[in-house]
Protein backbone atom coordinates (compact mmCIF):
# COMPACT_ATOMS: atom_id res chain seq x y z
CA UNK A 1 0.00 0.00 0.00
CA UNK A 2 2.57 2.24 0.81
CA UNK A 3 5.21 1.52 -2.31
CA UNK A 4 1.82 2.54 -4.67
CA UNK A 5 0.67 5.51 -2.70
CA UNK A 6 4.76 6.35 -3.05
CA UNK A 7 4.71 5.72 -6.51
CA UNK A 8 1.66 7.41 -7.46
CA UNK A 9 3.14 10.25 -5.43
CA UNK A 10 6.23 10.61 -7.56
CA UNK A 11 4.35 10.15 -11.09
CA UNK A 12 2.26 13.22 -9.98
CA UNK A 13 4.96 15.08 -9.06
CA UNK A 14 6.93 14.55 -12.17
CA UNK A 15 3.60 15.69 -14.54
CA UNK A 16 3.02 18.59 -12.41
CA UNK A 17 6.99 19.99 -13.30
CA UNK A 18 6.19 18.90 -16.55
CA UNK A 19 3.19 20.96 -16.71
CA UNK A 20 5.23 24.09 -15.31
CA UNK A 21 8.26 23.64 -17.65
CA UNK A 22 5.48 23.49 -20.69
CA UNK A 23 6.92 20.22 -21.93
CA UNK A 24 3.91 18.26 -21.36
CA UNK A 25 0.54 18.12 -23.39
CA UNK A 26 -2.39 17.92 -21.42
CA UNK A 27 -4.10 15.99 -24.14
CA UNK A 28 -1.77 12.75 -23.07
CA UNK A 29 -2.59 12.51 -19.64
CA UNK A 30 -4.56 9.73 -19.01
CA UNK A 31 -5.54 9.63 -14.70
CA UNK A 32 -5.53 5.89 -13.80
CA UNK A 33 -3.88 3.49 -11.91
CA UNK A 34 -2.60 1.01 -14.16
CA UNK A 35 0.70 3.11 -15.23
CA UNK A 36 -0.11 4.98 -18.40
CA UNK A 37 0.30 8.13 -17.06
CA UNK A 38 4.01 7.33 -17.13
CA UNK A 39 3.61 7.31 -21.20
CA UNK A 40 2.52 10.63 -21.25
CA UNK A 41 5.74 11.88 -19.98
CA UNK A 42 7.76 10.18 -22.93
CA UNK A 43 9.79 13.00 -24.68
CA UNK A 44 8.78 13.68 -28.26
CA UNK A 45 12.18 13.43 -29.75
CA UNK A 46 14.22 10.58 -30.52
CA UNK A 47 15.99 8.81 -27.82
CA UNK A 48 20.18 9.35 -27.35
CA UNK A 49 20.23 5.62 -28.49
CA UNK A 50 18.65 6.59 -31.70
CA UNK A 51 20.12 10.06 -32.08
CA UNK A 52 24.04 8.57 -31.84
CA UNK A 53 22.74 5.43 -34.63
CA UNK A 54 21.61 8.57 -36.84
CA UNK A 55 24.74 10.10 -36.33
CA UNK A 56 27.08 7.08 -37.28
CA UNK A 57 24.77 6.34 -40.73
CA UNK A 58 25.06 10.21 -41.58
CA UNK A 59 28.53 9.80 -41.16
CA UNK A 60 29.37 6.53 -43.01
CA UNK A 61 26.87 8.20 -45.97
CA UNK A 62 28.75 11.11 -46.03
CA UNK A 63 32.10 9.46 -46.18
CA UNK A 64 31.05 7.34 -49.08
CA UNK A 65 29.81 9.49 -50.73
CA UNK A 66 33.59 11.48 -50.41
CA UNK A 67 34.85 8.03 -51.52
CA UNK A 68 33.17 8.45 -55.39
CA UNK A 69 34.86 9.44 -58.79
CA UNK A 70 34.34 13.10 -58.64
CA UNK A 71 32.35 12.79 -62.16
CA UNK A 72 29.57 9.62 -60.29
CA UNK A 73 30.12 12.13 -57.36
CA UNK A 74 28.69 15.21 -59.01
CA UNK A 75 25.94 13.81 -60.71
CA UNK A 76 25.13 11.95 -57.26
CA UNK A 77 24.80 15.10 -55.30
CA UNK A 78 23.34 16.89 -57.92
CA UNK A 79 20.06 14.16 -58.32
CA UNK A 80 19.94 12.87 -55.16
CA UNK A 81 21.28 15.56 -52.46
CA UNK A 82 19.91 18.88 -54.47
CA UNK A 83 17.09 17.00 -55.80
CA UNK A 84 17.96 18.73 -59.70
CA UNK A 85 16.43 16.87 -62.91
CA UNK A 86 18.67 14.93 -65.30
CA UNK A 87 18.12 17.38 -67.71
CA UNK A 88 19.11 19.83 -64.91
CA UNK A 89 22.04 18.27 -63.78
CA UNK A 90 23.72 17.06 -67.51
CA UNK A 91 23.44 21.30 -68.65
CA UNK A 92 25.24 21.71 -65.41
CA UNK A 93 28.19 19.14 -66.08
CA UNK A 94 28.04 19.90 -69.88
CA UNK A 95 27.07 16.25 -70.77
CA UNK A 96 24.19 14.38 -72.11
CA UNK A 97 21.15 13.16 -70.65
CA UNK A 98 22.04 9.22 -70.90
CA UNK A 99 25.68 9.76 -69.63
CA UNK A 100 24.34 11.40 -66.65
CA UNK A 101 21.69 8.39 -66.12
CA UNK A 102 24.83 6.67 -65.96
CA UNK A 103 26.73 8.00 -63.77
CA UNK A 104 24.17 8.04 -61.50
CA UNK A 105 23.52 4.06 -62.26
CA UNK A 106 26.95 3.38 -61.50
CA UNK A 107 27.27 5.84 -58.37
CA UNK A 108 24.46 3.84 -56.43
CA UNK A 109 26.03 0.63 -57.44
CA UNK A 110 29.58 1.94 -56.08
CA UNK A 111 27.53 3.48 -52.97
CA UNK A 112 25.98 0.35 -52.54
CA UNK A 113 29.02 -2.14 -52.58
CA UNK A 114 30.39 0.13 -50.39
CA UNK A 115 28.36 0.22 -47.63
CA UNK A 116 27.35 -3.07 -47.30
CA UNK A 117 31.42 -3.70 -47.45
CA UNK A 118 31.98 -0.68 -44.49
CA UNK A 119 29.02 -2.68 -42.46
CA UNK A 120 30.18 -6.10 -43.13
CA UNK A 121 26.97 -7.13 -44.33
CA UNK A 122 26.45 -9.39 -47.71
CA UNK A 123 23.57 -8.95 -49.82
CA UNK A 124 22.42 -12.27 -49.29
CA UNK A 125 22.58 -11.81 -45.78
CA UNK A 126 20.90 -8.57 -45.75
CA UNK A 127 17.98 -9.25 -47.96
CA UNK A 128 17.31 -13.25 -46.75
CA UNK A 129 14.61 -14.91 -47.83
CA UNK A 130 12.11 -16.97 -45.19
CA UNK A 131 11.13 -19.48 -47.44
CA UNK A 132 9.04 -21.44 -44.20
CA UNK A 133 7.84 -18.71 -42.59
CA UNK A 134 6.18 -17.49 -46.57
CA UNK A 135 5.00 -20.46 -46.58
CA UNK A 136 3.15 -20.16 -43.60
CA UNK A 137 1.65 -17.10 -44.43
CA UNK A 138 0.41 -18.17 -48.19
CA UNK A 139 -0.98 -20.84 -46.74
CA UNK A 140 -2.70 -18.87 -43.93
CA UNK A 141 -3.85 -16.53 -46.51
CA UNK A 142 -5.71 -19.24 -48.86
CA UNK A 143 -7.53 -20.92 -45.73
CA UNK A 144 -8.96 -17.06 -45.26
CA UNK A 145 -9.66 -17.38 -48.42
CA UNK A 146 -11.54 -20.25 -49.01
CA UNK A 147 -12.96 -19.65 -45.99
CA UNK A 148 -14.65 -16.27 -47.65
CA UNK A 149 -15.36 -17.75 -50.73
CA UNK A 150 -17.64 -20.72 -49.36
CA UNK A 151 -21.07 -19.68 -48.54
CA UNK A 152 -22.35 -21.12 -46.03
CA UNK A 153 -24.83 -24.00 -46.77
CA UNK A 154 -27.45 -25.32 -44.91
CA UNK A 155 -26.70 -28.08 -43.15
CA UNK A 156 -29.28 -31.26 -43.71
CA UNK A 157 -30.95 -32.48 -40.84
């Protein structure tokens, strides 16, 4: 009895200097017992865990992206980083329209190849395939299915 009264004690204490710093939406409170008041109190950005993972990526990205041919890395940036049409980005290099689709082709592959080899990951590894656990969903899809598709008939007495 105590240890709850205790607890409860502390949760409303915590929303109440969360209500006086602003940093809490009234909107999320819920008032019971069983503990979801403590989600209300769950900070709106991402978590340190999740900010230093974003960090790392941006990082490796950016240092790939370093690691191109200056000619795939121009054409990268200019598609994919300022968002500029083909047409946009082969006036800008002074060259045509399919050697700029190409360079951009063979940038992503390069990119690609070498990220997976700065993460140690292997394609096949990365993109596996769960043959048995497909299966069991097809087949759990078809028995819905079937299921839908056979009226229901009366059943003879």
């Amino acid at each position: 009895m105590f240890s709850t009264w205790l607890s409860n004690l502390a949760v409303y204490e915590a929303l109440a200097r969360a209500r006086r710093l602003g940093r809490f939406d009234e909107k999320e409170a819920v008032d019971d017992r069983d503990g979801e008041t403590i989600g209300a109190l769950k900070s709106p950005g991402p978590d340190p865990e999740r900010q230093a993972f974003a960090g790392e990526l941006r990082a490796l990205i950016e240092s790939a992206i370093e690691a191109l041919p200056e000619h795939y890395r121009a054409v990268f940036v200019m598609r994919e980083v300022e968002g500029m049409s083909t047409a946009e980005s082969a006036e800008c290099l002074d060259i045509t329209e399919e050697t700029a689709k190409t360079r951009l082709h063979r940038a992503r592959k390069l990119l690609r190849e070498t990220l997976y080899e700065r993460a140690g990951i292997e394609s096949a590894a990365a993109f596996s395939f769960e043959a048995p656990r497909c299966d069991r969903t097809v087949a759990a899809v078809f028995e819905q299915i079937e299921a839908i598709d056979q009226p229901s008939l009366p059943r003879p007495n």
